[in-house]
Every structure is written in structure tokens, then in C-alpha cells.
Protein backbone atom coordinates (compact mmCIF):
# COMPACT_ATOMS: atom_id res chain seq x y z
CA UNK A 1 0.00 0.00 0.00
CA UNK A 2 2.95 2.20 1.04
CA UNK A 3 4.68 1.32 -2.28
CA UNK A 4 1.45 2.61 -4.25
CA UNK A 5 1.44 5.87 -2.30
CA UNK A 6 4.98 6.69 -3.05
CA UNK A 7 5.08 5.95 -6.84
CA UNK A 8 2.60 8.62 -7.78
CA UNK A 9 4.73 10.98 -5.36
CA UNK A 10 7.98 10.10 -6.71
CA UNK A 11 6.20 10.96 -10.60
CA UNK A 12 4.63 14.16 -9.31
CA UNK A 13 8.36 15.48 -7.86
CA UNK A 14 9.95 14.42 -11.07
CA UNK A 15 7.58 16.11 -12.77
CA UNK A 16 7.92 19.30 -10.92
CA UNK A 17 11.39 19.06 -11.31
CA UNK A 18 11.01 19.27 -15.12
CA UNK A 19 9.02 21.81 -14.82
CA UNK A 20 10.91 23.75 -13.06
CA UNK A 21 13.82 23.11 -15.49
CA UNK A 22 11.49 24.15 -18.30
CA UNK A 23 10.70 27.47 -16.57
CA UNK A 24 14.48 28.17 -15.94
CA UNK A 25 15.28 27.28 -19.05
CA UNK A 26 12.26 28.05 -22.39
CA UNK A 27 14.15 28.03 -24.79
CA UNK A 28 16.72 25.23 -24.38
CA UNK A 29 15.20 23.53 -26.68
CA UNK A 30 13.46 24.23 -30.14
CA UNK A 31 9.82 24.14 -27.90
CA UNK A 32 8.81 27.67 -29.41
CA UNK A 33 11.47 28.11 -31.70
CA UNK A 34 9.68 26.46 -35.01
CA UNK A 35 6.77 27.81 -34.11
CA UNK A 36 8.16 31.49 -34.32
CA UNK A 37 10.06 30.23 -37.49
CA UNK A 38 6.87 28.99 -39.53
CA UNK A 39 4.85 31.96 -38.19
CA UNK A 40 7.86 34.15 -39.88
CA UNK A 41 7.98 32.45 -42.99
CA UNK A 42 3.90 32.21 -43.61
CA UNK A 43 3.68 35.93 -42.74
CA UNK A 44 6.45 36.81 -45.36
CA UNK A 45 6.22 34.41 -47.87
CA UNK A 46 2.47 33.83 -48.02
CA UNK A 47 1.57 37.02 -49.66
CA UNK A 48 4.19 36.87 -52.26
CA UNK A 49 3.29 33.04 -52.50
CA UNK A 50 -0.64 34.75 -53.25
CA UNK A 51 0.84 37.90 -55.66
CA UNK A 52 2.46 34.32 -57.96
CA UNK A 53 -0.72 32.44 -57.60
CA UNK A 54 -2.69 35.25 -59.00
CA UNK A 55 -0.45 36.16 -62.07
CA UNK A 56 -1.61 32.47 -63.47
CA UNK A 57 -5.32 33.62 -62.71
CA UNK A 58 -7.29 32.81 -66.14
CA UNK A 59 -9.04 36.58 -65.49
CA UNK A 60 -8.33 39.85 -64.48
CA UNK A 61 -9.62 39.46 -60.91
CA UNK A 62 -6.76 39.33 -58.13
CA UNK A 63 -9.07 38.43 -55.24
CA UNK A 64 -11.63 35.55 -57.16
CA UNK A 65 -9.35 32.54 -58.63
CA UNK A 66 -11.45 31.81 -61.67
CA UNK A 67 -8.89 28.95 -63.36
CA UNK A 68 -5.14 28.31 -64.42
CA UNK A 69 -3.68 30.16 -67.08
CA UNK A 70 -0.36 31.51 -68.62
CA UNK A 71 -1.95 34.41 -70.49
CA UNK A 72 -0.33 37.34 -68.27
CA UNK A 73 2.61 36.28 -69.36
CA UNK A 74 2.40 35.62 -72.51
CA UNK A 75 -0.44 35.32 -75.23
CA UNK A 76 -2.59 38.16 -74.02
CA UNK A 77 -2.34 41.99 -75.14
CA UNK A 78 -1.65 42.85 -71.85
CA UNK A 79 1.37 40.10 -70.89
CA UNK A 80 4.18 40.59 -69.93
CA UNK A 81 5.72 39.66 -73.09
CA UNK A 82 3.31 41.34 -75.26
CA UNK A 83 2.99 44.48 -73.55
CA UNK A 84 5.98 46.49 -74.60
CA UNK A 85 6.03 48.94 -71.09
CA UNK A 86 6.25 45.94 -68.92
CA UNK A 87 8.40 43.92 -71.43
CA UNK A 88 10.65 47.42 -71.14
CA UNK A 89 10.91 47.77 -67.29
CA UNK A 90 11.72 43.79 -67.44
CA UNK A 91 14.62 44.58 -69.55
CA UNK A 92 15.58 47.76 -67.55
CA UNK A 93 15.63 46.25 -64.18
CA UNK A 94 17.33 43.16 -65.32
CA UNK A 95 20.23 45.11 -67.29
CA UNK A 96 20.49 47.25 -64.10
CA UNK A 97 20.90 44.84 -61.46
CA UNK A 98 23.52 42.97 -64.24
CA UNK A 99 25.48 45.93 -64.44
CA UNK A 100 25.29 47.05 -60.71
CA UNK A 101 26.91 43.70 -59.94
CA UNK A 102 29.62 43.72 -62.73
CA UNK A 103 30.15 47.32 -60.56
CA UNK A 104 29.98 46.65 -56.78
CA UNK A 105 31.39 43.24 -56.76
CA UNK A 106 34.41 43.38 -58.01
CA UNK A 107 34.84 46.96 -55.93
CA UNK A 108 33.56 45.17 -53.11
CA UNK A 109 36.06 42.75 -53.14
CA UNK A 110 38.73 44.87 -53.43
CA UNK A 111 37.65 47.25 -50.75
CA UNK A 112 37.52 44.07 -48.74
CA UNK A 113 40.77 43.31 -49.37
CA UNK A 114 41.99 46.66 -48.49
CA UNK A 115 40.04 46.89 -45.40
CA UNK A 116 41.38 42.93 -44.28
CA UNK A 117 45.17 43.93 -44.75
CA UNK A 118 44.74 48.07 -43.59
CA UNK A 119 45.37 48.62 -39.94
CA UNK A 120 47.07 51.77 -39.72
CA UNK A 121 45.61 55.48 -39.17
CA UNK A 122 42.07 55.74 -41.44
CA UNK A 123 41.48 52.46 -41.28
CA UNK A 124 38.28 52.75 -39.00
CA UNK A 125 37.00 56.03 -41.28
CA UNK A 126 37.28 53.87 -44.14
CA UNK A 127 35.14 50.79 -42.16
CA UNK A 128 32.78 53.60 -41.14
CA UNK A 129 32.26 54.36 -44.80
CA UNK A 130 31.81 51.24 -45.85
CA UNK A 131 28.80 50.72 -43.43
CA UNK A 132 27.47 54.13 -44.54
CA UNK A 133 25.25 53.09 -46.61
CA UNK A 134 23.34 50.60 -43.54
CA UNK A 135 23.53 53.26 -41.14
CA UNK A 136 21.93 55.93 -43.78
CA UNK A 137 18.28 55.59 -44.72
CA UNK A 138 17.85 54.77 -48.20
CA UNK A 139 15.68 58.03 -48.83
CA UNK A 140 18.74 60.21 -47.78
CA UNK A 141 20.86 58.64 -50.19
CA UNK A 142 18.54 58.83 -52.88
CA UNK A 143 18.27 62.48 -52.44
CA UNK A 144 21.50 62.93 -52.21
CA UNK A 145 22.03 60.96 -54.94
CA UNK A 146 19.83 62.71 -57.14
CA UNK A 147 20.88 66.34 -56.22
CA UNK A 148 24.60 65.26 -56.72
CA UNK A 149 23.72 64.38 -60.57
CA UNK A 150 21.30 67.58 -60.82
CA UNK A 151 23.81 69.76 -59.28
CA UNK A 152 27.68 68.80 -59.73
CA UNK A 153 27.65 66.27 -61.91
CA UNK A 154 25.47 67.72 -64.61
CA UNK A 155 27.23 66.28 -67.48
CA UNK A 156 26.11 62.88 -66.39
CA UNK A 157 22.43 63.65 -64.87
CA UNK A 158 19.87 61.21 -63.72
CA UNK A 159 19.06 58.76 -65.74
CA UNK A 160 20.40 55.09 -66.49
CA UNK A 161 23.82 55.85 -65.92
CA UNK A 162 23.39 58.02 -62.60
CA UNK A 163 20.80 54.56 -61.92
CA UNK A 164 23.92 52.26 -62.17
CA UNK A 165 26.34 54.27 -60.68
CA UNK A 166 24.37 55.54 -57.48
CA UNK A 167 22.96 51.62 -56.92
CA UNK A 168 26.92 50.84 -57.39
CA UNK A 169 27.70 52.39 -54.66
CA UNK A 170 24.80 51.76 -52.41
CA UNK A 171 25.11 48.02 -52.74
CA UNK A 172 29.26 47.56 -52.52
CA UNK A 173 28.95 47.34 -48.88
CA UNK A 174 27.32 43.87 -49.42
CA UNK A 175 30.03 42.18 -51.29
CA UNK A 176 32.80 43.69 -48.37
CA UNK A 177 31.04 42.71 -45.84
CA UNK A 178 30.01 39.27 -47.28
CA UNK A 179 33.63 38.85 -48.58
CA UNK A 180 35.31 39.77 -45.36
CA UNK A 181 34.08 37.08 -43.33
CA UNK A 182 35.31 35.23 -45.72
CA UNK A 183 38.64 36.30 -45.11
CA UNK A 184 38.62 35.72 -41.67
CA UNK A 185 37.06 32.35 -41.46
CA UNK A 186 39.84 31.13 -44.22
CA UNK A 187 42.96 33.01 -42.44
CA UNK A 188 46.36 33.95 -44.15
CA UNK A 189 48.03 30.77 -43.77
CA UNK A 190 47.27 29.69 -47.25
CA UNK A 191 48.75 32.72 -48.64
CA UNK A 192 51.78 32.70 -46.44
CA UNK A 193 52.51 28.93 -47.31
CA UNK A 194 51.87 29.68 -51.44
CA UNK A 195 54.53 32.63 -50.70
CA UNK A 196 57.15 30.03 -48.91
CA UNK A 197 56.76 28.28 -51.75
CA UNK A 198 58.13 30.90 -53.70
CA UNK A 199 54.66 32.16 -55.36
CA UNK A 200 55.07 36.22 -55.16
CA UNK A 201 52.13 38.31 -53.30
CA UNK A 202 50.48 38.96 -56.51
CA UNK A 203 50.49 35.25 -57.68
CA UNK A 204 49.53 33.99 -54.02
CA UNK A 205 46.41 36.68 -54.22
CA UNK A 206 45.18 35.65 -58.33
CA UNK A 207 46.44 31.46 -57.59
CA UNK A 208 45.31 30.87 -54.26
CA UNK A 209 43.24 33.29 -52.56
CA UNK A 210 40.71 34.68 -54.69
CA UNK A 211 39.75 30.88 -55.74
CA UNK A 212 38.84 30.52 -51.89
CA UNK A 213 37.09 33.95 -52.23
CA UNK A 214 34.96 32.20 -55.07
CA UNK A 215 32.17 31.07 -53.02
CA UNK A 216 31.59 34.73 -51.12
CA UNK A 217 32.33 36.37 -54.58
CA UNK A 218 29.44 34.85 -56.33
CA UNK A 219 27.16 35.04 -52.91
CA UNK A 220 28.15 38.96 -52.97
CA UNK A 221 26.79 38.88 -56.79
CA UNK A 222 23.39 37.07 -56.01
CA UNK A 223 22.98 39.22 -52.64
CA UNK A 224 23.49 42.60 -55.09
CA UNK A 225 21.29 41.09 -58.05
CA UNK A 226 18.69 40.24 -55.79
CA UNK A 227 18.56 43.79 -53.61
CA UNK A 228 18.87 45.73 -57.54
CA UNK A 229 16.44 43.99 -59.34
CA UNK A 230 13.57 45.14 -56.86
CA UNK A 231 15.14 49.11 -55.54
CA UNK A 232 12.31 51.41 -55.62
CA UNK A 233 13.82 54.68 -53.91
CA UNK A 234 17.47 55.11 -55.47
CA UNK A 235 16.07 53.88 -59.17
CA UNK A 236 13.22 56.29 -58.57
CA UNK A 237 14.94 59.49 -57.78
CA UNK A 238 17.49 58.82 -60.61
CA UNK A 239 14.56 58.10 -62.88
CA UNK A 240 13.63 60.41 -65.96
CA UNK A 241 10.74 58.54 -67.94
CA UNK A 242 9.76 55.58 -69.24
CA UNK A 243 13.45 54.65 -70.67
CA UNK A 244 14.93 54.29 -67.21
CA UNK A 245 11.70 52.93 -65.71
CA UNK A 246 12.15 49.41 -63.49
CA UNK A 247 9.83 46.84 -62.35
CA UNK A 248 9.27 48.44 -58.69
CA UNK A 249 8.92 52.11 -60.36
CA UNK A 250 6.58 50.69 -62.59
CA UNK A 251 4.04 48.44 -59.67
CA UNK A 252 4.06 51.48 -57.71
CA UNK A 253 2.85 53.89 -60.39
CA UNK A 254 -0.16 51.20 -61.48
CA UNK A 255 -1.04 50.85 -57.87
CA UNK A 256 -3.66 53.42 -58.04
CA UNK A 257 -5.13 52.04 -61.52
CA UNK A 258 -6.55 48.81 -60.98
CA UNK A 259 -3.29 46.79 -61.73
CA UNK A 260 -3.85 43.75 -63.48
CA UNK A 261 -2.77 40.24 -63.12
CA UNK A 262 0.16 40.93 -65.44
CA UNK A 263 1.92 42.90 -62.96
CA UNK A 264 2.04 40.21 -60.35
CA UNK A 265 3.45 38.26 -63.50
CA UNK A 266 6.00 40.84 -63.81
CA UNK A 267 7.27 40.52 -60.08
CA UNK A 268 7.02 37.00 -60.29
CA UNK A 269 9.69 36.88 -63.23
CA UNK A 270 11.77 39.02 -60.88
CA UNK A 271 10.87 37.08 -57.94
CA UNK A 272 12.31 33.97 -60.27
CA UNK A 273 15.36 35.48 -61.26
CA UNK A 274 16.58 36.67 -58.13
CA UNK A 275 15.53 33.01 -56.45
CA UNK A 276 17.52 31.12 -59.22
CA UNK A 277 20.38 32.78 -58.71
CA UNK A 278 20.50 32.98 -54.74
CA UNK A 279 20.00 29.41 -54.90
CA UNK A 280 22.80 28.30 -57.57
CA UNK A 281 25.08 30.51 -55.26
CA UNK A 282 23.90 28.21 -51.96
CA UNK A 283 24.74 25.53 -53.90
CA UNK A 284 28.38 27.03 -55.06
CA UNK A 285 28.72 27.81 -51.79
CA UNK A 286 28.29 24.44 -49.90
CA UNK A 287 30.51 22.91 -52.90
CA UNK A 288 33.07 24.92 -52.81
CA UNK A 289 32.92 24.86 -48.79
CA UNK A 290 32.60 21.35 -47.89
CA UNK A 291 34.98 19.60 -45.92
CA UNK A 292 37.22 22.96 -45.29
CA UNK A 293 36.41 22.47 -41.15
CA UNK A 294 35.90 18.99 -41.26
């Protein structure tokens, strides 16, 4: 009888003890964890997962699914492909982004480099800089931006050039940043044991260090395309018509209209791109990276 009393005793104070542990201690396990994490990702990615849904829509309704159909983006006078204002800011924010990463990166990197081997006197104003453009709300830079090409540099101007060149600089902190942890998760003994082996800095820096770089390089490119393809405020101030008009210039001016169905099509394409290539440079990177702290 004794030995019947005690047993339920002895599983009630190991249960308090538990939870007690579980009250000192929430979140020592994933118990809320992947709840907050699906909550995240369903309040994020469900409306963009609705804005796709609704550019195969077989009519112009974007609230009443009425049927499949691939007419918004092509076959219908107002696709994508058909229509040549959205075919246009397809084109323009695709060769933007392009060029803004042929730009930044390779700037990036270099800064990076600079930045990884520069410890003397400037070296935190030049860090400081390179952070600027995080620390600076985008709408300050864009105005900045544009009265720098209306007022000094006149002989450039806004437009598709002042576009590239003012999204150049806003997105080169990406590629340093990206590219310096790099740097300091791979360390300088590979380049110091390429130079004992007689390879000279320049040779140790093009033969053995910028193929480790590879992986953050094209991560850097991805991160940029991505962040170009869909900048509203810089492309927008630096805008002057319809020539230099981009996807996100071109949703936010139809907003007020009615927009149709081929205007989630045209996001979607961008929403695409920008997915494809972040996800071929995951998969670079986990190649390229595997087995390095094994």
C-alpha cells in the first residue's frame, strides 16, 4: 500500500522538477522556436506566394481565382511579353541589377581586401564608410544621390547611368562585408605557405586566394542582383521617364489604376530570377565549402 502511495509521489516530484527546469530554461530547446520560425515564414512568404498564384489567374480578378492560365505572361495583349512597357521595365531592371553587380562586386572585393590587410591610421574612417550606406536611410541617399547628378555632376544627370552608378555604390557594402568574413574564417596561412613556396604576393592573391574567395564572390553577386532587381527609392529618384523605368517604379505607379494580373506576372519573373540565382550561389557555396572544417 505504502509502495502505491509513493510511486505517484515520486512521478509528481519528477515532474515538478522538469518543470521547473522548463521554466528556468524556455528556450533550451526548439519548444517555441519552429513555431516562431513557420509563423515568420507564412507571414512573409504567403503574400508573395498569393501575388504568384494570382499572375496564373485565367481573369483579371486578383481576389476571385477563376482557373489556371499563362496568359499574363504571354499570349494576351496585356502580358508581360506582349505588352511592350512591362516587357521594357523587365529589360531595364534586369540590365540594371547585371550591371550594378559587374560594378559593386568586383569593388567590393577589393575594398575588402583593403580593409582585411589596412590597420594603420584611417582604417576605422574607411570601415565607417563602408557601413554608410546601412547606417543611412535609403531616402537620404537617394536624395543625395539625385541632387549630386542635378547639381555637380550635370554632365552625367539622372538617368540610367546616374541609376547604375548611385545603386553601385549603395550596394558595394554587401560584397565587403560578405567577402570579409570570408577572409577571416579562411585566415592567411594559405597565402603565407603559397609565398614560402616561392609564389610572389600577386600570384599567391590571383592562384590561391581569390579561388577561396569564389564562393563569397558569387554570394556577394546574387545578394546585389537580388537587392537591384527590386530598388524602388534610389532607381526612382534617378529616374527620368519611361526609358529608365524598373519593375518596382513601374508596380508602384499602377497601384492606383486597378493593376492587373500581369503585374504580379511581372514581379514574379523578378521574384524567379533573383531566387535562381540565390539558390545556384547556396549551392556554389556548400561545394566549394565542404569539408574545409571537417
Amino acid at each position: 500500500m505504502s509502495a502505491a502511495i509513493e510511486l505517484p509521489e515520486a512521478r509528481r516530484a519528477s515532474l515538478a522538477r522538469r518543470l521547473g527546469w522548463w521554466l528556468r530554461n524556455p528556450w533550451g530547446r526548439a519548444r517555441f522556436l519552429w513555431v516562431v520560425a513557420i509563423a515568420y515564414m507564412a507571414w512573409t512568404l504567403l503574400p508573395v506566394a498569393i501575388a504568384v498564384l494570382f499572375s496564373f489567374n485565367a481573369t483579371r480578378s486578383l481576389t476571385s481565382w477563376q482557373g489556371f492560365s499563362t496568359q499574363w505572361y504571354v499570349g494576351n495583349v496585356s502580358s508581360v511579353w506582349d505588352d511592350p512597357v512591362l516587357r521594357s521595365a523587365l529589360a531595364q531592371s534586369l540590365k540594371l541589377a547585371t550591371l550594378t553587380v559587374l560594378i559593386a562586386v568586383p569593388l567590393g572585393v577589393a575594398f575588402a581586401l583593403a580593409l582585411d590587410r589596412w590597420h594603420g591610421r584611417g582604417s576605422g574612417t574607411a570601415n565607417f564608410v563602408m557601413l554608410f550606406s546601412f547606417i543611412t536611410p535609403e531616402i537620404a541617399v537617394g536624395v543625395a544621390l539625385f541632387l549630386f547628378f542635378v547639381q555637380l555632376a550635370k554632365g552625367i544627370g539622372p538617368g540610367f547611368t546616374a541609376q547604375v552608378m548611385g545603386l553601385s555604390m549603395f550596394m558595394m557594402a554587401y560584397p565587403v562585408i560578405v567577402v570579409r568574413a570570408r577572409l577571416i574564417s579562411i585566415g592567411k596561412e594559405y597565402e603565407e605557405a603559397a609565398m614560402d613556396l616561392g609564389a610572389s604576393p600577386l600570384e599567391s592573391l590571383r592562384r590561391v586566394l581569390l579561388p577561396l574567395l569564389a564562393p563569397a564572390i558569387f554570394a556577394s553577386a546574387a545578394i546585389v542582383f537580388a537587392a537591384s532587381i527590386d530598388n524602388f527609392v534610389i532607381s526612382q529618384q534617378l529616374s527620368v521617364g519611361a526609358g529608365t523605368q524598373t519593375v518596382p517604379i513601374l508596380i508602384y505607379s499602377s497601384a492606383r489604376r486597378g493593376p492587373l494580373p500581369s503585374l504580379n506576372a511581372l514581379a514574379s519573373l523578378t521574384l524567379f530570377a533573383s531566387t535562381l540565382l540565390i539558390g545556384l550561389a547556396v549551392i556554389a557555396y556548400r561545394r566549394r565549402t565542404r569539408g574545409e572544417h571537417a
